[in-house]
Protein backbone atom coordinates (compact mmCIF):
# COMPACT_ATOMS: atom_id res chain seq x y z
CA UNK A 1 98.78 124.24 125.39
CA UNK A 2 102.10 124.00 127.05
CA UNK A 3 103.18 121.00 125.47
CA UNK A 4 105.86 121.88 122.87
CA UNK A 5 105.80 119.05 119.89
CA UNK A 6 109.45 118.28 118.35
CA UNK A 7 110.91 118.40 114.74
CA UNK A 8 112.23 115.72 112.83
CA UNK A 9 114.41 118.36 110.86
CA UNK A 10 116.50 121.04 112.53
CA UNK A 11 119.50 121.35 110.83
CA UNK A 12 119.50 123.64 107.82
CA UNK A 13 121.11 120.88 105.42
CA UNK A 14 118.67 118.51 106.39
CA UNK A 15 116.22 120.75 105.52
CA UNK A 16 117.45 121.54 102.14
CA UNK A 17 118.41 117.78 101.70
CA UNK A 18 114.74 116.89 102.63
CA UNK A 19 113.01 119.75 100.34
CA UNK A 20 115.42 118.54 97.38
CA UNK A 21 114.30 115.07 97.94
CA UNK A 22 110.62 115.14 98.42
CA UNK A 23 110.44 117.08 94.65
CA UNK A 24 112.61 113.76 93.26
CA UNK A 25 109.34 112.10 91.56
CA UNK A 26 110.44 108.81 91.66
CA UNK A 27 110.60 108.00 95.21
CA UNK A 28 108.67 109.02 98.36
CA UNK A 29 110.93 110.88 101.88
CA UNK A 30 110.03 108.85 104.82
CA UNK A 31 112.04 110.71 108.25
CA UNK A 32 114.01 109.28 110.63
CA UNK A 33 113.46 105.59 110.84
CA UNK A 34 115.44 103.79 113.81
CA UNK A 35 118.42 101.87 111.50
CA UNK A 36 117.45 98.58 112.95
CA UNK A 37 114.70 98.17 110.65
CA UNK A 38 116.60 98.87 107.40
CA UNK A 39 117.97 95.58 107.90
CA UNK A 40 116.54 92.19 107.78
CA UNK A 41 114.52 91.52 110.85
CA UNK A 42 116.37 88.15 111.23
CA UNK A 43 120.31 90.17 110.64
CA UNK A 44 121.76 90.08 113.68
CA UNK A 45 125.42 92.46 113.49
CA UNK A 46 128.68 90.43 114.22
CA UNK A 47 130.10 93.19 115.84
CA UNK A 48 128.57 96.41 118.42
CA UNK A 49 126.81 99.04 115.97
CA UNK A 50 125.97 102.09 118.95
CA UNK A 51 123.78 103.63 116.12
CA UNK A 52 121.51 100.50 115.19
CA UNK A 53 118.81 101.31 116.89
CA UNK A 54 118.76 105.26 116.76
CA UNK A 55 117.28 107.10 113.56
CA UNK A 56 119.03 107.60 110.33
CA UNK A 57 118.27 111.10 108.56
CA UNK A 58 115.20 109.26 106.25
CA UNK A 59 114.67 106.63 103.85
CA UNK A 60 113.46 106.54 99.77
CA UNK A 61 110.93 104.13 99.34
CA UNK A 62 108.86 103.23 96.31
CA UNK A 63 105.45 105.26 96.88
CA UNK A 64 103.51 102.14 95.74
CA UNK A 65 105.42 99.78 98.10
CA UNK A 66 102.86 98.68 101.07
CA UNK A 67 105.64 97.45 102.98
CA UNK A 68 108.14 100.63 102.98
CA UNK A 69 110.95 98.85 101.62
CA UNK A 70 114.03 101.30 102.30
CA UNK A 71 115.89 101.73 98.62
CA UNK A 72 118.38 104.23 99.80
CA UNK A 73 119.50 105.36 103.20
CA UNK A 74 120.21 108.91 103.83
CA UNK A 75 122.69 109.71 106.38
CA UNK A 76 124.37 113.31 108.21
CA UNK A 77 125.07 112.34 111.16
CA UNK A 78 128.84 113.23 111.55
CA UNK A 79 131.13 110.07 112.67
CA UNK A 80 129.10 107.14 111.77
CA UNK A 81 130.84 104.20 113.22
CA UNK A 82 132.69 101.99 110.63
CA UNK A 83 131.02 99.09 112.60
CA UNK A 84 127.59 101.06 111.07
CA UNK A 85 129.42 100.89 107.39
CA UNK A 86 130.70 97.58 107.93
CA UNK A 87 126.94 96.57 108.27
CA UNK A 88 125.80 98.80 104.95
CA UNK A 89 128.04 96.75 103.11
CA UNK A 90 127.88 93.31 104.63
CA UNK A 91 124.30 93.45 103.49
CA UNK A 92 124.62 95.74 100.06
CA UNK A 93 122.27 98.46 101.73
CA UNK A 94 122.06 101.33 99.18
CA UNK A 95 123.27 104.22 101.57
CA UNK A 96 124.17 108.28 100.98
CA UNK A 97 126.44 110.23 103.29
CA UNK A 98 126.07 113.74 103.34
CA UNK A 99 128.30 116.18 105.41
CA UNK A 100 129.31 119.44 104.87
CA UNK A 101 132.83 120.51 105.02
CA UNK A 102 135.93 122.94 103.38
CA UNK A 103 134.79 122.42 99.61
CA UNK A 104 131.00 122.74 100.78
CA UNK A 105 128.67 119.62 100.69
CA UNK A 106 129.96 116.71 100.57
CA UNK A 107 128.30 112.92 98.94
CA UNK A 108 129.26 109.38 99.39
CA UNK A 109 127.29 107.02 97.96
CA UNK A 110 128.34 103.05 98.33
CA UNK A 111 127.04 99.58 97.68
CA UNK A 112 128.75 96.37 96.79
CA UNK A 113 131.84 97.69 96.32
CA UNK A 114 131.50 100.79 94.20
CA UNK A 115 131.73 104.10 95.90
CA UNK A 116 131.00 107.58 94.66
CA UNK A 117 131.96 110.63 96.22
CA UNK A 118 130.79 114.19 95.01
CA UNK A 119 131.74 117.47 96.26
CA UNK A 120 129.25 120.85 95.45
CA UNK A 121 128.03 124.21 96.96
CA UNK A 122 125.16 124.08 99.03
CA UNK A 123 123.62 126.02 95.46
CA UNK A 124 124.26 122.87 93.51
CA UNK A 125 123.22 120.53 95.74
CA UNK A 126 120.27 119.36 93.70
CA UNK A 127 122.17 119.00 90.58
CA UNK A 128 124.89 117.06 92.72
CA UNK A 129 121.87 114.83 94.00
CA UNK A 130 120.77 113.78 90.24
CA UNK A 131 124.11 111.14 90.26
CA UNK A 132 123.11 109.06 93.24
CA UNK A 133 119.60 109.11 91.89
CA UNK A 134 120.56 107.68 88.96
CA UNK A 135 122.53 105.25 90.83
CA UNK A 136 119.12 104.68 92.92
CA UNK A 137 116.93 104.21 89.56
CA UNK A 138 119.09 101.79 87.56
CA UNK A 139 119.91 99.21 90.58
CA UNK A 140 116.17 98.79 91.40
CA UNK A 141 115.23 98.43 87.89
CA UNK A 142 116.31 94.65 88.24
CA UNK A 143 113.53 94.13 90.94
CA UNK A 144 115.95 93.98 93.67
CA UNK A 145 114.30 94.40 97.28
CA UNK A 146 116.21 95.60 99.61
CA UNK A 147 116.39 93.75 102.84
CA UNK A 148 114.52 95.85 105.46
CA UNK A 149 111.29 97.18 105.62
CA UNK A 150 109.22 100.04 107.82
CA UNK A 151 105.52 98.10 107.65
CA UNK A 152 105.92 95.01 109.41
CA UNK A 153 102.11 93.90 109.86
CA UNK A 154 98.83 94.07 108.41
CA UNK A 155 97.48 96.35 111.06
CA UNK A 156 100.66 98.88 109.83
CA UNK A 157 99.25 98.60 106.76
CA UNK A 158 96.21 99.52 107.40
CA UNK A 159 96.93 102.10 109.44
CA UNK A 160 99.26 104.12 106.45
CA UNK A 161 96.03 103.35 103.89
CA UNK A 162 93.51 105.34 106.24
CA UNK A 163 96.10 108.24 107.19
CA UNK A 164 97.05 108.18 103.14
CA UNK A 165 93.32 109.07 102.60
CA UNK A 166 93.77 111.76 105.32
CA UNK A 167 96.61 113.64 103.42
CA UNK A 168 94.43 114.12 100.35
CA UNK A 169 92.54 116.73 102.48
CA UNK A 170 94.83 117.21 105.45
CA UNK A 171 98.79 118.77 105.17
CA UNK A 172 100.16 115.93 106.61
CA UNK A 173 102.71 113.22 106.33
CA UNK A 174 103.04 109.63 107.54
CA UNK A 175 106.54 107.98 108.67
CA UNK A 176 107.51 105.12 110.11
CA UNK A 177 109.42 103.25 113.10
CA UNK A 178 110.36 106.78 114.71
CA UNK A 179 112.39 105.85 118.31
CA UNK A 180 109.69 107.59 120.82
CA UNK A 181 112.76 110.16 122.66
CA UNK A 182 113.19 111.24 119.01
CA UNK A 183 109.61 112.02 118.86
CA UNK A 184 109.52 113.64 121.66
CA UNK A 185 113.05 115.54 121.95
CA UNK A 186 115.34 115.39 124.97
CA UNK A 187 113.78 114.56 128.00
CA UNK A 188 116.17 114.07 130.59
CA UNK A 189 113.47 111.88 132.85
CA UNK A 190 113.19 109.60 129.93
CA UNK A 191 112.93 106.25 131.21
CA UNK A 192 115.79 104.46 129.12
CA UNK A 193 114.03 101.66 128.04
CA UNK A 194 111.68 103.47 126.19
CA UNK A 195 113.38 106.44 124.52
CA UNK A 196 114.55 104.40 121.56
CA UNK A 197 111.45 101.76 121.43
CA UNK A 198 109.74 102.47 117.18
CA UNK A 199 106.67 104.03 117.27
CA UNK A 200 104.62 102.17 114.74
CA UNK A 201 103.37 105.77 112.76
CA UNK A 202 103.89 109.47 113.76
CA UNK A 203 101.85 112.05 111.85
CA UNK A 204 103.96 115.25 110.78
CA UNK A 205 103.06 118.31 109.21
CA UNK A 206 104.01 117.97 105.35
CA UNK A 207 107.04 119.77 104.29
CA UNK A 208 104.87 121.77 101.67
CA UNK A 209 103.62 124.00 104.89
CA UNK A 210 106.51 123.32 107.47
CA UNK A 211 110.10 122.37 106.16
CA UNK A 212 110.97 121.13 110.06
CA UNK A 213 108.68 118.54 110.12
CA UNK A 214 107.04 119.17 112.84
CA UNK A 215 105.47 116.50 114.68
CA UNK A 216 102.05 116.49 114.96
CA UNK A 217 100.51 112.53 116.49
CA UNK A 218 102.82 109.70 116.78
CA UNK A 219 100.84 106.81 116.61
CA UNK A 220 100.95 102.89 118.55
CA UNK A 221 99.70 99.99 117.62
CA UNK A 222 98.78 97.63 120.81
CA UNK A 223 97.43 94.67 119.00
CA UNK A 224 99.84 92.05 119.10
CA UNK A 225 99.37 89.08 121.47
CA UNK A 226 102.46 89.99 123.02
CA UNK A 227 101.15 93.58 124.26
CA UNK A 228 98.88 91.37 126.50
CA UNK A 229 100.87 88.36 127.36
CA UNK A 230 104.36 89.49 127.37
CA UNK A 231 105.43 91.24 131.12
CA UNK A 232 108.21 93.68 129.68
CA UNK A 233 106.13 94.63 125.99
CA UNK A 234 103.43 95.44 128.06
CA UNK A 235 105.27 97.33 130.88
CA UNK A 236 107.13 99.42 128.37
CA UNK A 237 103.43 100.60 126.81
CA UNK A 238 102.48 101.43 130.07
CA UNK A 239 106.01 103.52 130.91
CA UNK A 240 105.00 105.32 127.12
CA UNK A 241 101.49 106.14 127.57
CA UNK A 242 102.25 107.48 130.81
CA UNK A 243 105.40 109.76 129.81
CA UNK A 244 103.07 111.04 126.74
CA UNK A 245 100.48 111.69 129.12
CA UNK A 246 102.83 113.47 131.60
CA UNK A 247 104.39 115.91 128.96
CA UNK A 248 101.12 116.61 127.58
CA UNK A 249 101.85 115.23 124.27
CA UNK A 250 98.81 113.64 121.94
CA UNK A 251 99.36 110.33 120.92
CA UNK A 252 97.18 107.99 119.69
CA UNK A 253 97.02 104.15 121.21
CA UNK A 254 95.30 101.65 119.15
CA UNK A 255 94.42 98.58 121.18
CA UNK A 256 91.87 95.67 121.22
CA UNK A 257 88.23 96.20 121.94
CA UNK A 258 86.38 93.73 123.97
CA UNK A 259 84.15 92.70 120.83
CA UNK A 260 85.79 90.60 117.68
CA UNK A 261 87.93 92.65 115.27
CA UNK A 262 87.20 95.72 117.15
CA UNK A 263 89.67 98.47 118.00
CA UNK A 264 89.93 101.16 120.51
CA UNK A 265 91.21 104.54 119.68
CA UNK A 266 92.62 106.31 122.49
CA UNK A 267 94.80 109.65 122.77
CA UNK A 268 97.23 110.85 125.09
CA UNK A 269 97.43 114.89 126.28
CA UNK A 270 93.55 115.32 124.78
CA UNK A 271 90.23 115.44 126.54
CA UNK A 272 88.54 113.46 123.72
CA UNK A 273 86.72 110.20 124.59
CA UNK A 274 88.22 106.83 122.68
CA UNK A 275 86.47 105.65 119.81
CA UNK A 276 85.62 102.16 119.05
CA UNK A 277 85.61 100.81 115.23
CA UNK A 278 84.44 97.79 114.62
CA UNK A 279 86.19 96.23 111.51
CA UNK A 280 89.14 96.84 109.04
CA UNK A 281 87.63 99.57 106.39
CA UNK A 282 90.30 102.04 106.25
CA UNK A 283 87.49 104.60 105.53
CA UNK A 284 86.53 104.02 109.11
CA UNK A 285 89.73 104.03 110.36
CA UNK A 286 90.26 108.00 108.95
CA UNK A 287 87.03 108.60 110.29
CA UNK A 288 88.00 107.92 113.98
CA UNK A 289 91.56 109.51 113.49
CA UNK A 290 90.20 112.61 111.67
CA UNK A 291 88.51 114.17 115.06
CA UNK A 292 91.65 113.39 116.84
CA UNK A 293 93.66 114.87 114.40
CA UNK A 294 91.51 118.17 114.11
CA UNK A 295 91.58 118.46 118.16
CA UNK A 296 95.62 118.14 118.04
CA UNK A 297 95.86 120.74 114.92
CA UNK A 298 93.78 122.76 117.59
CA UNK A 299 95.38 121.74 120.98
CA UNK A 300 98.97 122.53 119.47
CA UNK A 301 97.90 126.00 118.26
CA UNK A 302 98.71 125.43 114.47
CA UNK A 303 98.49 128.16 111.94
CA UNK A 304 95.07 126.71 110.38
CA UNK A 305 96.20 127.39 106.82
CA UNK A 306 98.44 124.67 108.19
CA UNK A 307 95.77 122.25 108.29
CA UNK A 308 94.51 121.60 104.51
CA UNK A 309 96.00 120.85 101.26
CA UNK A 310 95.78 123.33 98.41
CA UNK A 311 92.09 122.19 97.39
CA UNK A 312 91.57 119.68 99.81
CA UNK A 313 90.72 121.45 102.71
CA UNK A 314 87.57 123.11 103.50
CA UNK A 315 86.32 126.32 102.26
């Protein structure tokens, strides 16, 4: 298959930062969420962020949490604009910097006025991670929410439940709100107005068997009246599907069936035919995504040791 998919991680701190994280225990790695939604979908930013609606380095969430809530934001992109940090603060988003400079990795961690700032070798970066952490643990034991979340609907939901019953057998991970040129990677005949539209769910491979997080099937869902009624929603899934399609890349469309509460599975880049389920079991959901998932492992040419989790997977 020509089609080359794209990483979420490529930089070697990110990498480390992501492996150090995912072994936490308390919280669960979700990768590059577009910033917009770890605000409140009603905040609306008094002043020009350029980075609200591109994706942050990842999120912690509560592994229990249906909704995704975002308890700390992880951040290494260099020069974040202070209209970005204004915006942290203004609505006391939990939020770690990490750069690396002359006296090796650096941390700042900030909310309501408090800052922390740590400096370690890349070798003690795990010890240097156990402060914010802490920080992380005793603010949410007060049953604070934070003010964004990565689920917004049912359907989301519903979606994460049947791909969470995936991973027990499959190597695979499930984030959230990904902007689609990130999924991707540079394409310079991106049509603007949809390289940073949120994919509702992209499938990775789990950092256990590939620390890049390499993307395996970004997933839409179509289902909102407004896919149907609403010129420029439904123009931009059009201009998606058809760039997916065009680069080859698998991607899974979930849309309406003509029946009630029926759904159409369709995928992008794959000669598979769509799949109709008819109801919201999320055991019948993973049964219409596992084939498509199995011919993607297959079209992108994946090691299949890949595939399975230690004593999940077949024999």
């Amino acid at each position: 298959m020509a089609f080359q998919p794209n990483r979420l991680l490529t930089h070697p701190i990110n990498r480390y930062l992501a492996e150090v994280l995912q072994t936490s225990g308390d919280y669960e790695l979700l990768l590059r969420p577009a910033r917009r939604f770890l605000f409140h979908s009603l905040y609306r930013p008094t002043a020009f962020i350029p980075e609200f609606n591109k994706p942050c380095l990842g999120v912690l969430v509560a592994p229990g949490d249906q909704e995704k809530h975002p308890y700390m934001v992880l951040e290494t992109e260099p020069n974040l604009s202070e209209a970005l940090r204004e915006a942290y603060r203004e609505c006391e988003i939990l939020w770690l910097e990490v750069y690396e400079g002359p006296a090796g990795v650096h941390l700042n961690c900030e909310i309501g006025g408090v800052r922390m700032e740590i400096a370690a070798s890349v070798s003690h970066l795990a010890m240097a991670l156990e402060a914010p952490l802490a920080w992380l643990r005793a603010r949410y034991k007060r049953a604070i929410t934070p003010p964004g979340r990565l689920i917004q609907s049912f359907h989301e939901r519903l979606l994460r439940e049947a791909i969470d019953s995936l991973a027990v057998q499959y190597a695979i991970a499930c984030h959230h709100q990904v902007p689609f040129g990130f999924i991707t990677g540079y394409r310079a005949n991106m049509p603007r107005e949809i390289a940073r539209s949120a994919v509702d769910a992209v499938i990775t491979l789990s950092l256990n068997v590939n620390p890049d997080g390499l993307v395996v099937l970004p997933i839409n869902l179509n289902l909102h009246d407004a896919h149907q009624e609403n010129e420029q929603i439904a123009e931009k899934d059009r201009l998606i599907t058809e760039f997916a399609n065009s680069i080859g890349m698998p991607m899974l469309i979930i849309r309406a069936a003509e029946q009630p509460e029926a759904y159409r599975f369709t995928c992008t880049g794959l000669e598979i035919e769509p799949v109709v389920v008819v109801g919201r079991a999320p055991a019948d959901w993973a049964n219409a995504i596992r084939p498509i998932l199995e011919a993607t492992f297959e079209a992108l040419e994946l090691p299949r040791e890949w595939w399975y989790t230690i004593g999940g997977g077949k024999p």
